[in-house]
N, C-alpha and C. Protein backbone atom coordinates (compact mmCIF):
# COMPACT_ATOMS: atom_id res chain seq x y z
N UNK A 1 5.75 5.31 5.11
CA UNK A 1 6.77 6.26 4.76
C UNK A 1 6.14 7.65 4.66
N UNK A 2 6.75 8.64 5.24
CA UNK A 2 6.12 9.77 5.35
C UNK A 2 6.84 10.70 3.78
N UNK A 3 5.34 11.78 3.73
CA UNK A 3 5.63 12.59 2.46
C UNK A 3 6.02 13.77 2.53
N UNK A 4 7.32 14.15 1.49
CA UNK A 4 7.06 15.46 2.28
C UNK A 4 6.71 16.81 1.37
N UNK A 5 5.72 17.38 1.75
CA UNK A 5 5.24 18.54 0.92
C UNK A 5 5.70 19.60 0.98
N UNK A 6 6.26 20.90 0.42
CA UNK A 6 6.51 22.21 0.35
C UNK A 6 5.58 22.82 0.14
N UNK A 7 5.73 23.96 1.08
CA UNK A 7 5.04 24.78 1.15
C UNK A 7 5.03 25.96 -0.13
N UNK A 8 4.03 26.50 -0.16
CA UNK A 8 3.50 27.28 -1.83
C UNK A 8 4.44 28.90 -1.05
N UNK A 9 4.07 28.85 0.55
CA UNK A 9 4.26 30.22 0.56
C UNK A 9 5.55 30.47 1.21
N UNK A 10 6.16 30.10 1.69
CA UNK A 10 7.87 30.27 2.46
C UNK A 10 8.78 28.98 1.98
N UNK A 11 8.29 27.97 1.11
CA UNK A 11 9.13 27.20 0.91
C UNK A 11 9.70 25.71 1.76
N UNK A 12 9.31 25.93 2.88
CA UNK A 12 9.79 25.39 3.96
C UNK A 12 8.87 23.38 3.37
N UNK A 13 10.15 22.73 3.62
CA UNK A 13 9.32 21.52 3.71
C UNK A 13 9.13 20.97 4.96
N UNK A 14 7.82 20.13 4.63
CA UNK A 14 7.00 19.55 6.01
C UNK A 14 6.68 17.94 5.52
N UNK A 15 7.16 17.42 6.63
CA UNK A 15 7.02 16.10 6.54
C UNK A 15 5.72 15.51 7.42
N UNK A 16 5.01 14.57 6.35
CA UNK A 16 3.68 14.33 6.85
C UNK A 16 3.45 12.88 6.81
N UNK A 17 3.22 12.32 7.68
CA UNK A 17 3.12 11.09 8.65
C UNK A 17 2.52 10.32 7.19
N UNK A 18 2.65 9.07 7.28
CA UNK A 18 1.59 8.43 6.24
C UNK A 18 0.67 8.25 6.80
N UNK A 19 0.57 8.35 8.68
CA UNK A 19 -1.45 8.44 8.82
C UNK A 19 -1.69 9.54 8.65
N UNK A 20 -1.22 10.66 8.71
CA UNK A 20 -2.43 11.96 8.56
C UNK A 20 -1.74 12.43 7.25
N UNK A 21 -1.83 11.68 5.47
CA UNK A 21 -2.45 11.70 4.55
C UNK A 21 -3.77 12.03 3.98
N UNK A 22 -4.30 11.71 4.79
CA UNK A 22 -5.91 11.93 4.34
C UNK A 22 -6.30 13.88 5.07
N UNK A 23 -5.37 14.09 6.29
CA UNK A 23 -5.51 15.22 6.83
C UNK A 23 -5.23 16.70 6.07
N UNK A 24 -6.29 17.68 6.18
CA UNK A 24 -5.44 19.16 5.82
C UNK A 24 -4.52 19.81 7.06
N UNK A 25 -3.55 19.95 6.76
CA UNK A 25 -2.27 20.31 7.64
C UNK A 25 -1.74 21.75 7.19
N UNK A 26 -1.42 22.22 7.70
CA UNK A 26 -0.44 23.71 8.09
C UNK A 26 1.01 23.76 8.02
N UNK A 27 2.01 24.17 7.41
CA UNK A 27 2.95 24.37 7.57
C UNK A 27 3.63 24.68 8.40
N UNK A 28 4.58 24.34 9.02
CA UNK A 28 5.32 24.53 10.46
C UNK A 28 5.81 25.54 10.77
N UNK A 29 6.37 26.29 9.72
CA UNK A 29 6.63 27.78 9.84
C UNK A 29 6.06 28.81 9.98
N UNK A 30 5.33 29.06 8.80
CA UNK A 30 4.48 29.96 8.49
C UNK A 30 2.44 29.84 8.45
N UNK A 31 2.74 28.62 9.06
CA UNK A 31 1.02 27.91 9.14
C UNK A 31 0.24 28.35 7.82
N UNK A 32 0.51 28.37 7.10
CA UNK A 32 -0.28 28.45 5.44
C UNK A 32 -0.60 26.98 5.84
N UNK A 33 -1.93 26.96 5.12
CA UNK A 33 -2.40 25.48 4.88
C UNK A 33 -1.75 25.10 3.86
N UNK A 34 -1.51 23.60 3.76
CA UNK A 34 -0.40 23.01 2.80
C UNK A 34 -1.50 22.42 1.85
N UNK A 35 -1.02 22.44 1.03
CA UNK A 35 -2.08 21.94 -0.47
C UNK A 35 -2.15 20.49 -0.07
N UNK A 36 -3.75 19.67 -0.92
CA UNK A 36 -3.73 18.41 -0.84
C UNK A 36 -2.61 17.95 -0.91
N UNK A 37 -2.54 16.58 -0.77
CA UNK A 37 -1.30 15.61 -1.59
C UNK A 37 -1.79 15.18 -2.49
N UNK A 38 -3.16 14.85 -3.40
CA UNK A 38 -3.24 14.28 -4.54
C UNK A 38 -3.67 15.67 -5.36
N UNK A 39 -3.03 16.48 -5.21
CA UNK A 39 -3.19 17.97 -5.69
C UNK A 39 -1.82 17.92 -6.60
N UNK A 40 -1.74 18.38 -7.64
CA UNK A 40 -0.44 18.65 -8.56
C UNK A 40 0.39 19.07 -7.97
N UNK A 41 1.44 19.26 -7.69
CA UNK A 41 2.62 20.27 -7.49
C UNK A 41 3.33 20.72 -8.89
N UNK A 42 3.19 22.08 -8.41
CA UNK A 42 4.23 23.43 -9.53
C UNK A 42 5.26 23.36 -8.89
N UNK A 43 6.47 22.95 -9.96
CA UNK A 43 7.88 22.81 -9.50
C UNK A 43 8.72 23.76 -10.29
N UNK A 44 9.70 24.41 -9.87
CA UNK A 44 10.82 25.20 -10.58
C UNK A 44 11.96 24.11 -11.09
N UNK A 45 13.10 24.73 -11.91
CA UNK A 45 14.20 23.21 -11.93
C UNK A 45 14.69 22.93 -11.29
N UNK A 46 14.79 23.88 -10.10
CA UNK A 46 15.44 23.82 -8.91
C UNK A 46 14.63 22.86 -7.80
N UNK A 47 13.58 22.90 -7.82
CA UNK A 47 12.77 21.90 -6.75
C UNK A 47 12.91 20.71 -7.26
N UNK A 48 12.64 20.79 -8.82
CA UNK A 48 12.41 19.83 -9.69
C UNK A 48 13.67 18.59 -8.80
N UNK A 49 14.91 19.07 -9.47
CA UNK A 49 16.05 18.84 -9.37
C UNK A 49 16.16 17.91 -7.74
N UNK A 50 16.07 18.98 -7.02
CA UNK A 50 15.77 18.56 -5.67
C UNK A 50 15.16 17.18 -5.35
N UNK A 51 14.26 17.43 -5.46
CA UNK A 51 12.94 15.95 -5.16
C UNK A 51 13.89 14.92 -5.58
N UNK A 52 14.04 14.93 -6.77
CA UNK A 52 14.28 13.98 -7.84
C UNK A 52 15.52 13.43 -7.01
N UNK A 53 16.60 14.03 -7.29
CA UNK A 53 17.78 13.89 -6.58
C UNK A 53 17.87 12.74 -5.27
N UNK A 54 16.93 13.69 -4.72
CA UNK A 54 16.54 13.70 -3.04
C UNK A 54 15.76 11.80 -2.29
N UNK A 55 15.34 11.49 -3.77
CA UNK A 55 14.20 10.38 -2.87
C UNK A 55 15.10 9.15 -2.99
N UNK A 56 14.37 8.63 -2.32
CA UNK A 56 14.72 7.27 -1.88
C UNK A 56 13.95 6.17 -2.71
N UNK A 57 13.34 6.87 -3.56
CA UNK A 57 11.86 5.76 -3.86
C UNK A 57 12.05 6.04 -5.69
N UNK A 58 11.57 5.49 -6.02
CA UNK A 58 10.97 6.38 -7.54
C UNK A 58 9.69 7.53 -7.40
N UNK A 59 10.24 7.96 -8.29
CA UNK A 59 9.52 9.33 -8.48
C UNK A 59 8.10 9.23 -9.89
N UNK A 60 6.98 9.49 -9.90
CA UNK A 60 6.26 9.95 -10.76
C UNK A 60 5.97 10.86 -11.22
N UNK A 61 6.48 11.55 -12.23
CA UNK A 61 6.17 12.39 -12.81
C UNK A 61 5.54 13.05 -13.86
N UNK A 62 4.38 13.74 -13.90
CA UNK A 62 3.18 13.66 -14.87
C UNK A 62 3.51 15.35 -15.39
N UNK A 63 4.08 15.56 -16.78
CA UNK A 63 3.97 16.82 -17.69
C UNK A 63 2.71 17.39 -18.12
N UNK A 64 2.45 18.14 -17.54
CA UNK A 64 1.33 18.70 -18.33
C UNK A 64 1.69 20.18 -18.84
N UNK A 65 0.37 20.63 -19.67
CA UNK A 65 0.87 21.67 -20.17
C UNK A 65 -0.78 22.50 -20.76
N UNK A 66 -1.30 23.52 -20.79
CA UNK A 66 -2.41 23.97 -20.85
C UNK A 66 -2.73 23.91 -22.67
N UNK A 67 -1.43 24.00 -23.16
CA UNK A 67 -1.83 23.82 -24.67
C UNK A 67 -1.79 22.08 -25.01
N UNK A 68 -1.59 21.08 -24.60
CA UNK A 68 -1.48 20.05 -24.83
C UNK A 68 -2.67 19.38 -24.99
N UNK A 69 -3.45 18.81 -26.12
CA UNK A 69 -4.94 18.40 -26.48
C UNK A 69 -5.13 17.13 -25.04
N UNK A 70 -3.94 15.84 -25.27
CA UNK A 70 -4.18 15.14 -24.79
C UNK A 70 -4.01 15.35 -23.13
N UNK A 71 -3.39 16.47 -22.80
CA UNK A 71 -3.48 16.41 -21.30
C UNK A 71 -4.83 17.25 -21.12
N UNK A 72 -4.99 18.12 -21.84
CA UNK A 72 -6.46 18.66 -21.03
C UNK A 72 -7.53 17.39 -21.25
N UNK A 73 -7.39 16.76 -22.37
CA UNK A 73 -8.48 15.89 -21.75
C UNK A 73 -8.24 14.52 -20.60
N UNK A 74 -6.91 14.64 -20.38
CA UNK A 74 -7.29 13.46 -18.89
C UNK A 74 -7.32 14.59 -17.70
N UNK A 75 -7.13 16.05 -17.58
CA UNK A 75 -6.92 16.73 -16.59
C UNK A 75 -7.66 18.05 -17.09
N UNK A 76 -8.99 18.01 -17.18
CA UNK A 76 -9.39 19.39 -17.48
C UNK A 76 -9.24 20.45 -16.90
């Protein structure tokens, strides 16, 4: 099942094969390199909303927060 990542800089989503997962890839629009996939994503409520809405699958979703004791220590 392919993933699909948004882009940080025009927005645009790009759908990425489940073999080239392991690959760094470019955005189709605007060729910005697209962030890892085991890289966090920063979501608005609006993307938030989106995804969520949007999948077919379950969703994981991990809160973090820079003042939170217990998340800086699993995510320094």
């Amino acid at each position: 099942m392919p993933l699909i990542r948004t882009c940080k800089k025009c927005g645009q989503k790009n759908r990425i094969p489940a073999r080239h997962l392991a690959d760094s890839g470019r955005c189709g629009v605007c060729k910005t390199p697209l962030p890892p996939v085991d890289e966090p994503l920063e979501v608005d409520p609006e993307l938030f909303n989106e995804i969520v809405q949007e999948a077919r699958v379950p969703v994981l979703v991990d809160f973090w927060a820079a003042w939170c004791g217990p998340c800086r220590m699993a995510a320094p």
